[in-house]
PDB file of N, CA and C in Angstrom:
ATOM      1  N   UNK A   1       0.832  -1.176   0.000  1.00  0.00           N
ATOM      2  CA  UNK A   1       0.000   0.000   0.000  1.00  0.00           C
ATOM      3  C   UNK A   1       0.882   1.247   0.000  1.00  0.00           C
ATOM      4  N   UNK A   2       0.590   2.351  -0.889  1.00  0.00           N
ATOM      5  CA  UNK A   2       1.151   3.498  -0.871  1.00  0.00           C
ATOM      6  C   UNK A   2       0.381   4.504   0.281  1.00  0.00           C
ATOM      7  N   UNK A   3       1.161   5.022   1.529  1.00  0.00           N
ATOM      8  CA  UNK A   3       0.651   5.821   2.498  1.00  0.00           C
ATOM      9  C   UNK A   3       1.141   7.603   1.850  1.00  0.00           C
ATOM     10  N   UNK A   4       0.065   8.206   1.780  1.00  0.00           N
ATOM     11  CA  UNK A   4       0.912  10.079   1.232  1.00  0.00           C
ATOM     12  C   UNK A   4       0.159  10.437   2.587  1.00  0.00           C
ATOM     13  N   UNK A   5       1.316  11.125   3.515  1.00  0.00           N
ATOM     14  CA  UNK A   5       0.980  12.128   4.236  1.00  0.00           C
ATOM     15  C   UNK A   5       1.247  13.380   4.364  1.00  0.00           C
ATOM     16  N   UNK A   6       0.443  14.130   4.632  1.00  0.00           N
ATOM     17  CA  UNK A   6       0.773  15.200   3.712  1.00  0.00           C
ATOM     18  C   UNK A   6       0.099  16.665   5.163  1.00  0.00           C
ATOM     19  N   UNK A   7       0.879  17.911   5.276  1.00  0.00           N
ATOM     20  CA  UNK A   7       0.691  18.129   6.111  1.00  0.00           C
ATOM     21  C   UNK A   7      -0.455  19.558   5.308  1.00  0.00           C
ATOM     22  N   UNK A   8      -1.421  19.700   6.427  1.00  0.00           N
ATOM     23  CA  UNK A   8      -2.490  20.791   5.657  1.00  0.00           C
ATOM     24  C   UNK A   8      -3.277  20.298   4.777  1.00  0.00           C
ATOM     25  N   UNK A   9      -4.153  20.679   4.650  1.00  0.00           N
ATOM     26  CA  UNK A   9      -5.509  20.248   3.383  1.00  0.00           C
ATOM     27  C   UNK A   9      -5.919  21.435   2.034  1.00  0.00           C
ATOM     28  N   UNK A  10      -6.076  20.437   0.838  1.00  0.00           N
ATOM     29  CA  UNK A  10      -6.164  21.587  -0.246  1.00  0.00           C
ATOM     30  C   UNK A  10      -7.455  21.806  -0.023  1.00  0.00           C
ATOM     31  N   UNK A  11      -7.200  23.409  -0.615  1.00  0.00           N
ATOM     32  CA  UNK A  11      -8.108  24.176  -0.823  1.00  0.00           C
ATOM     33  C   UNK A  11      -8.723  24.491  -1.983  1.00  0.00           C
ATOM     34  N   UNK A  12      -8.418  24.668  -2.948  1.00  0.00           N
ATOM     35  CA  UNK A  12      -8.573  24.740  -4.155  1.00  0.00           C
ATOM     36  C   UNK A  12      -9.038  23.518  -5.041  1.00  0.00           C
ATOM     37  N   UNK A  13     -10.323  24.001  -5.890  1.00  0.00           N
ATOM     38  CA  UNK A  13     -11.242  22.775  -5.983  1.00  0.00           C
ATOM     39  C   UNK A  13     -10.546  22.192  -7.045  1.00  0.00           C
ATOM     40  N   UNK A  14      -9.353  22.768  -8.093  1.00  0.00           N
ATOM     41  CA  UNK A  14      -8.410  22.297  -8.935  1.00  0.00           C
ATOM     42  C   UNK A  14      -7.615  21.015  -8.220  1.00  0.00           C
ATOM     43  N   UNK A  15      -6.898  21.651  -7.581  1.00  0.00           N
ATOM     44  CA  UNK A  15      -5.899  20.730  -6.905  1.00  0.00           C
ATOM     45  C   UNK A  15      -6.494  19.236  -6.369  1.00  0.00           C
ATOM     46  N   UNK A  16      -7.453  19.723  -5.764  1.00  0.00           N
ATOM     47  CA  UNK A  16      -8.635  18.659  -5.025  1.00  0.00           C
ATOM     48  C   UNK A  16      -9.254  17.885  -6.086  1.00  0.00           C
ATOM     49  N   UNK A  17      -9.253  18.189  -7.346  1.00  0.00           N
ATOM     50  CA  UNK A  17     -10.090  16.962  -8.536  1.00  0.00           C
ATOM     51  C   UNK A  17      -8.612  16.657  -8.940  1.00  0.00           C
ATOM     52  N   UNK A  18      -7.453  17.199  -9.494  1.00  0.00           N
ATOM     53  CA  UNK A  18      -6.023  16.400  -9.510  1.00  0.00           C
ATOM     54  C   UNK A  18      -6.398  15.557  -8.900  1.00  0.00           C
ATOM     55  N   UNK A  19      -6.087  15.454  -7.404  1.00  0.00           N
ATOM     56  CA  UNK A  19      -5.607  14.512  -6.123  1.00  0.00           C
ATOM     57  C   UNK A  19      -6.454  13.526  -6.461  1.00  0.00           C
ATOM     58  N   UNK A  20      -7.811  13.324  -6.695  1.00  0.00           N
ATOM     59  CA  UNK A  20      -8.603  12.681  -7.021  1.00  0.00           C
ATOM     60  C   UNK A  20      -8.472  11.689  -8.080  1.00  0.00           C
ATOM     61  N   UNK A  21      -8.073  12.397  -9.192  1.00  0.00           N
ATOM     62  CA  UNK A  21      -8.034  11.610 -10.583  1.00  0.00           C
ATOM     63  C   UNK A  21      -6.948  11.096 -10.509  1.00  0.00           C
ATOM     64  N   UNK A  22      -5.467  11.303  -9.877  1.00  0.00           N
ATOM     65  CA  UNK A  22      -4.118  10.832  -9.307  1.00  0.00           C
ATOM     66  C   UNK A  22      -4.545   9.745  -8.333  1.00  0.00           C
ATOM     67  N   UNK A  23      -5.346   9.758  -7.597  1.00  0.00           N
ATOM     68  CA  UNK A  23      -5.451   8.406  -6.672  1.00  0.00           C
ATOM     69  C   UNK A  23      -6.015   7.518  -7.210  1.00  0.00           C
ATOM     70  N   UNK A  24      -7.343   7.789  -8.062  1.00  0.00           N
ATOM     71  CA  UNK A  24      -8.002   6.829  -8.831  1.00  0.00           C
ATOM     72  C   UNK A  24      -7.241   5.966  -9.769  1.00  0.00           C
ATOM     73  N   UNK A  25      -5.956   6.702 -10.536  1.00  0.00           N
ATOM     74  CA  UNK A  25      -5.245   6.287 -11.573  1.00  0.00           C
ATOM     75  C   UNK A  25      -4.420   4.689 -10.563  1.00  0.00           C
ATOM     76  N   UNK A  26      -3.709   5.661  -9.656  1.00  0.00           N
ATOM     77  CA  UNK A  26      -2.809   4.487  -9.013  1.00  0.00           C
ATOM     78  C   UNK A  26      -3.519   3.177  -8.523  1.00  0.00           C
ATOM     79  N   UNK A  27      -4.977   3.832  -7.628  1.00  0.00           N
ATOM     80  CA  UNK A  27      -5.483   2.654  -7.683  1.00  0.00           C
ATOM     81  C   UNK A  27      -5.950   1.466  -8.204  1.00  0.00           C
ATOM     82  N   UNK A  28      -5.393   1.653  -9.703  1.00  0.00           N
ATOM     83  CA  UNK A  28      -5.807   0.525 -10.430  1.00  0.00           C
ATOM     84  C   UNK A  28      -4.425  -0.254 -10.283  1.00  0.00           C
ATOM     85  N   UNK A  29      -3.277  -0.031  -9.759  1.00  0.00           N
ATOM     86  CA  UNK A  29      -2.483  -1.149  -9.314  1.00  0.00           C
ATOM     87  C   UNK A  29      -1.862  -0.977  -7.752  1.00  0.00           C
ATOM     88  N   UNK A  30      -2.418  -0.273  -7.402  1.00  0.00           N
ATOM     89  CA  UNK A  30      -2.213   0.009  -5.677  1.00  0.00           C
ATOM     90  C   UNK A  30      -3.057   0.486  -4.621  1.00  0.00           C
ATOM     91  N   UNK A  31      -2.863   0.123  -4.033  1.00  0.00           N
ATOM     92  CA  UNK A  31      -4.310   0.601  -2.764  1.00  0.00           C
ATOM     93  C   UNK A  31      -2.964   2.117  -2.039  1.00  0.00           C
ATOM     94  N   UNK A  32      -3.826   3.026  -2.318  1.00  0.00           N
ATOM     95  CA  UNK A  32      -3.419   4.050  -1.933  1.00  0.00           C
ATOM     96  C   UNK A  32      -4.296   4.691  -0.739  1.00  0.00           C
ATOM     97  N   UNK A  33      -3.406   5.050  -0.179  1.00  0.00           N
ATOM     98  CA  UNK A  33      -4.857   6.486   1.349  1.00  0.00           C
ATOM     99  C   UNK A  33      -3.643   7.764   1.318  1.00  0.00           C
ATOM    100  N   UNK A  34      -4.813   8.408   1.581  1.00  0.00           N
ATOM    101  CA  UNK A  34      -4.030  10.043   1.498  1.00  0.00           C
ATOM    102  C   UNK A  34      -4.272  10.331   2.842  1.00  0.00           C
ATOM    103  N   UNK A  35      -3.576  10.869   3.781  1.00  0.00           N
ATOM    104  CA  UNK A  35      -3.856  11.497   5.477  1.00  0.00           C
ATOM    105  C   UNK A  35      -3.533  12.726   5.677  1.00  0.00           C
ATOM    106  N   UNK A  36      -4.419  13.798   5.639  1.00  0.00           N
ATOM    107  CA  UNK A  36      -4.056  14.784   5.861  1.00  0.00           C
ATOM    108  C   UNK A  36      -3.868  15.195   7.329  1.00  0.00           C
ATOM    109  N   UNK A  37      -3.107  15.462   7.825  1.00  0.00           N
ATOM    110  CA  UNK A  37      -2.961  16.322   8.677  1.00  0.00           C
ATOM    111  C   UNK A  37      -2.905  17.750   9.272  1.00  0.00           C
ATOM    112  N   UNK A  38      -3.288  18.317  10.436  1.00  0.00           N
ATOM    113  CA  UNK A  38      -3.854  19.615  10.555  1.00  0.00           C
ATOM    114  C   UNK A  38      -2.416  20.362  10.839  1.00  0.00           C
ATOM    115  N   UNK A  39      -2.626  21.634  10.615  1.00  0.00           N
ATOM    116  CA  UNK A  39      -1.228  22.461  10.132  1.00  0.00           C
ATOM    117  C   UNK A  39      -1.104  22.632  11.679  1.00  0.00           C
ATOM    118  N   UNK A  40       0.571  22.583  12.570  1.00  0.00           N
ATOM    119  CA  UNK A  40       0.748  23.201  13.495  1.00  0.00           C
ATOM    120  C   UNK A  40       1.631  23.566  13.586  1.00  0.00           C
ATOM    121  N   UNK A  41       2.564  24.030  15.270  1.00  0.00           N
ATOM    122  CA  UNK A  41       3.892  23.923  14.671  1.00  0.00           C
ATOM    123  C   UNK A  41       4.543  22.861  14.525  1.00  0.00           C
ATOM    124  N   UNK A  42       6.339  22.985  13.733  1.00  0.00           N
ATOM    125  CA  UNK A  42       6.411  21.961  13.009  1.00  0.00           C
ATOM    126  C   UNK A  42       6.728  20.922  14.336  1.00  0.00           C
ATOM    127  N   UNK A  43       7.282  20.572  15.601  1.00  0.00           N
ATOM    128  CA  UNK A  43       7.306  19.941  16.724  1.00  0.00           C
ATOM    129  C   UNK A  43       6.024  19.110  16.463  1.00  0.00           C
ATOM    130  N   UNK A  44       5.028  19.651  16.330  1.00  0.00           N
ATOM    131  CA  UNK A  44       3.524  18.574  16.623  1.00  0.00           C
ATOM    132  C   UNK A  44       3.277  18.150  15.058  1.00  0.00           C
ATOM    133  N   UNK A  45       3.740  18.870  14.339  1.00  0.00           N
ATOM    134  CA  UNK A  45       4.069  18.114  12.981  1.00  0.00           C
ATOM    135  C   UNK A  45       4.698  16.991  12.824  1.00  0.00           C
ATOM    136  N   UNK A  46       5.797  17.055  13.135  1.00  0.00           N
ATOM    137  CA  UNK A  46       6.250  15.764  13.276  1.00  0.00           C
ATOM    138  C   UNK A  46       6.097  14.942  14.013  1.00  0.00           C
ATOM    139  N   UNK A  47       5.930  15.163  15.523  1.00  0.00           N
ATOM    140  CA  UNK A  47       4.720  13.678  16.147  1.00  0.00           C
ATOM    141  C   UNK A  47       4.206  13.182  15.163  1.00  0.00           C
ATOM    142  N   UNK A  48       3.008  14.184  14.827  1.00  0.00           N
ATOM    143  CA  UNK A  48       1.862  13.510  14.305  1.00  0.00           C
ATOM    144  C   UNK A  48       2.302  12.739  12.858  1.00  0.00           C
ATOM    145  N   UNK A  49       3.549  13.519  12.116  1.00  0.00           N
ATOM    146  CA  UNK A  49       3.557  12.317  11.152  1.00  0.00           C
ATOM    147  C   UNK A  49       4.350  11.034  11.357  1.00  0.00           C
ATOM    148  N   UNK A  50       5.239  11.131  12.585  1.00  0.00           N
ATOM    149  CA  UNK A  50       5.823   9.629  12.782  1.00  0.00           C
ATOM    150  C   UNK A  50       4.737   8.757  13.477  1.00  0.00           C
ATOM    151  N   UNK A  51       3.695   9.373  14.121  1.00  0.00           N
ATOM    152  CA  UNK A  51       2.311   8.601  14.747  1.00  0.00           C
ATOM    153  C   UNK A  51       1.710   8.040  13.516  1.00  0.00           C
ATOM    154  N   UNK A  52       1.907   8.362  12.329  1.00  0.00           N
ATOM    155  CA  UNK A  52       1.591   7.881  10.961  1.00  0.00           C
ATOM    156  C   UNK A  52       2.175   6.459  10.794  1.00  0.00           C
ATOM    157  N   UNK A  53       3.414   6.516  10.222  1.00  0.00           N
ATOM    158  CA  UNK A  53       4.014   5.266  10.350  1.00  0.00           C
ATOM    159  C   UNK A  53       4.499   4.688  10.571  1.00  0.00           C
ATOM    160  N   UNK A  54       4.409   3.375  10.446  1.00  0.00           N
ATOM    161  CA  UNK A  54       4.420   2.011  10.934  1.00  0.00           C
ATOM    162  C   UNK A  54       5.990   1.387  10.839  1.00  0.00           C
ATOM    163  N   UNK A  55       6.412   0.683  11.705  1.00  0.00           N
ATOM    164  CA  UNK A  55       7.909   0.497  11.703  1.00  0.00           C
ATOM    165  C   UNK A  55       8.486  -0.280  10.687  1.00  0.00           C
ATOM    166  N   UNK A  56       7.280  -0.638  10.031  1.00  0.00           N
ATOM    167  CA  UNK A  56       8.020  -1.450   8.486  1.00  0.00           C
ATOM    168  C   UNK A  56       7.934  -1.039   7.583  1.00  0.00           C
ATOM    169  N   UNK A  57       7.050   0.436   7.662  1.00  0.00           N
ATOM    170  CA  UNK A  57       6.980   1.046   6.333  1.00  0.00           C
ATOM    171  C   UNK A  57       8.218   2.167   5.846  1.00  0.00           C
ATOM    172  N   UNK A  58       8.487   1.797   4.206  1.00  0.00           N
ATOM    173  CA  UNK A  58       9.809   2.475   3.178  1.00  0.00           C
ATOM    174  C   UNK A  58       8.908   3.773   3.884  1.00  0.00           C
ATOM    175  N   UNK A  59      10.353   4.753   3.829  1.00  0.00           N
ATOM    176  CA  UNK A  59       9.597   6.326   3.822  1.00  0.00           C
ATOM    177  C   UNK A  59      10.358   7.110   2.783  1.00  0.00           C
ATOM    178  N   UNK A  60       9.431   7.824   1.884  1.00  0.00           N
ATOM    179  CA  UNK A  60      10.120   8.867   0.888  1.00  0.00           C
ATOM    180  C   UNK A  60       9.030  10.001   1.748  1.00  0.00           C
ATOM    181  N   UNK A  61      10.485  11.224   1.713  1.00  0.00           N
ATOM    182  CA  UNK A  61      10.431  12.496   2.377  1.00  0.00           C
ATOM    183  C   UNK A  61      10.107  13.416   0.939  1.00  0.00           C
ATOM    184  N   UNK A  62       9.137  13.812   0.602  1.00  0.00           N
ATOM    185  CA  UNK A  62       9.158  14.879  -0.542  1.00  0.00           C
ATOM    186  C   UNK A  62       8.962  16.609   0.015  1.00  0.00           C
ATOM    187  N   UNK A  63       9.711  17.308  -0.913  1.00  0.00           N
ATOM    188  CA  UNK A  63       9.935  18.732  -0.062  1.00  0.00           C
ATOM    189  C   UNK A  63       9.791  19.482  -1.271  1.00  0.00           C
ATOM    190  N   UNK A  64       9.491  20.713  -1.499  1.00  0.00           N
ATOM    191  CA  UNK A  64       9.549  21.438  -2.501  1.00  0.00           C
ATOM    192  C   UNK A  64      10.667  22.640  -2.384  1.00  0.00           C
ATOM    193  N   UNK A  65      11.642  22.082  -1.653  1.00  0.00           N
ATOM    194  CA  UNK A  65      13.110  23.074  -1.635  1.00  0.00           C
ATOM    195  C   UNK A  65      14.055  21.446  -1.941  1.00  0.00           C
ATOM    196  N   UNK A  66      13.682  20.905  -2.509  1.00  0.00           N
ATOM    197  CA  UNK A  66      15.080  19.802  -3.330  1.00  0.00           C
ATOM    198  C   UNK A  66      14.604  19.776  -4.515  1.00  0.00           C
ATOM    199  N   UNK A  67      15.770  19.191  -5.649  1.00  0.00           N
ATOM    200  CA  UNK A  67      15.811  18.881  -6.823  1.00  0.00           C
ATOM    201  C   UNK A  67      14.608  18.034  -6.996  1.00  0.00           C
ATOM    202  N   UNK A  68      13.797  18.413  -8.194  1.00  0.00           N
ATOM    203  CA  UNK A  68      12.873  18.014  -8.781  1.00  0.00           C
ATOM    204  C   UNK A  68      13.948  16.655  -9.793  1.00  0.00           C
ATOM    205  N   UNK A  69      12.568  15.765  -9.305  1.00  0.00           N
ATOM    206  CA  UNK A  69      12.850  14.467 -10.630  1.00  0.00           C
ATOM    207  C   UNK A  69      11.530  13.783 -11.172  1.00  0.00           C
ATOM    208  N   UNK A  70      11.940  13.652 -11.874  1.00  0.00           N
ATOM    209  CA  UNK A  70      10.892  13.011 -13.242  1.00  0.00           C
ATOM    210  C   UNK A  70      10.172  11.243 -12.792  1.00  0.00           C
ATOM    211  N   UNK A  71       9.374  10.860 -13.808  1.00  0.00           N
ATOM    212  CA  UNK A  71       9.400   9.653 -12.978  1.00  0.00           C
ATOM    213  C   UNK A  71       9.804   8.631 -12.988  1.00  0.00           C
ATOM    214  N   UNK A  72      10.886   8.370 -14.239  1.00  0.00           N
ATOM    215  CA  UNK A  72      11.758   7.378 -14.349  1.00  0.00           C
ATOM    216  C   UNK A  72      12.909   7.516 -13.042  1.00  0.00           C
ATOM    217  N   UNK A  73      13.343   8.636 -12.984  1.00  0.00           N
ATOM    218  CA  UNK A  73      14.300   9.352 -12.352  1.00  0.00           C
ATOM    219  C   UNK A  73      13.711   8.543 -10.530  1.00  0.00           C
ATOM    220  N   UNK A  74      12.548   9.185 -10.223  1.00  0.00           N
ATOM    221  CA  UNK A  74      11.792   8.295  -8.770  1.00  0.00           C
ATOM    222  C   UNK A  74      11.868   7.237  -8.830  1.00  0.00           C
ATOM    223  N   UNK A  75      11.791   6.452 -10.187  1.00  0.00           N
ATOM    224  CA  UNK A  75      11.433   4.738  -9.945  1.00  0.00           C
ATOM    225  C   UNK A  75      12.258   3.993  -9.957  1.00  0.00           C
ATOM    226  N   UNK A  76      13.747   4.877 -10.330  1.00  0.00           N
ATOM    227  CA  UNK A  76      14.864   4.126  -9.950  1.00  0.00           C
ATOM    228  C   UNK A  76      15.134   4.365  -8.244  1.00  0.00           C
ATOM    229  N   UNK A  77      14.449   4.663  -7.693  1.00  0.00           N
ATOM    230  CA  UNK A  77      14.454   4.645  -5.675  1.00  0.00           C
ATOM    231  C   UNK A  77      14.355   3.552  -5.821  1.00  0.00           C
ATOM    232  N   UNK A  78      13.227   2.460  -6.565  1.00  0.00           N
ATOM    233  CA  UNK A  78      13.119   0.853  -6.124  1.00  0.00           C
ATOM    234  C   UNK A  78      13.772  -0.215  -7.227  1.00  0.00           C
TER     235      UNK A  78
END
């Protein structure tokens, strides 16, 4: 199963039919859940996302201050 946690909730009814049509897609070969979490500071941020997962689950950290990659470029991670 693919876990996205993701901190804050979209707002924008764009972004929100993306996310939608992006989960639907994967789910035709993965059981995906999206968890949003409520914005705080970042201390209770991070509780709450290591209260997320599970001690056997891979973790990819995505940030929008690192190098962007493509998706061949991601799928060589596995």
């Amino acid at each position: 199963m693919i876990k996205v946690i993701c901190v804050g909730s979209l707002k924008e009814k764009y972004l929100k039919e993306l996310v939608s049509d992006y989960k639907n897609r994967i789910n035709k070969y993965h059981k995906i859940e999206i968890v949003e979490l409520k914005d705080n500071n970042i201390i209770d941020e991070g509780k709450n996302i290591l209260k997320n997962i599970k001690q056997n689950e891979y973790v990819i950290c995505l940030s929008l201050n690192e190098e962007q990659c493509n998706t061949l470029k991601f799928d060589n991670f596995f």
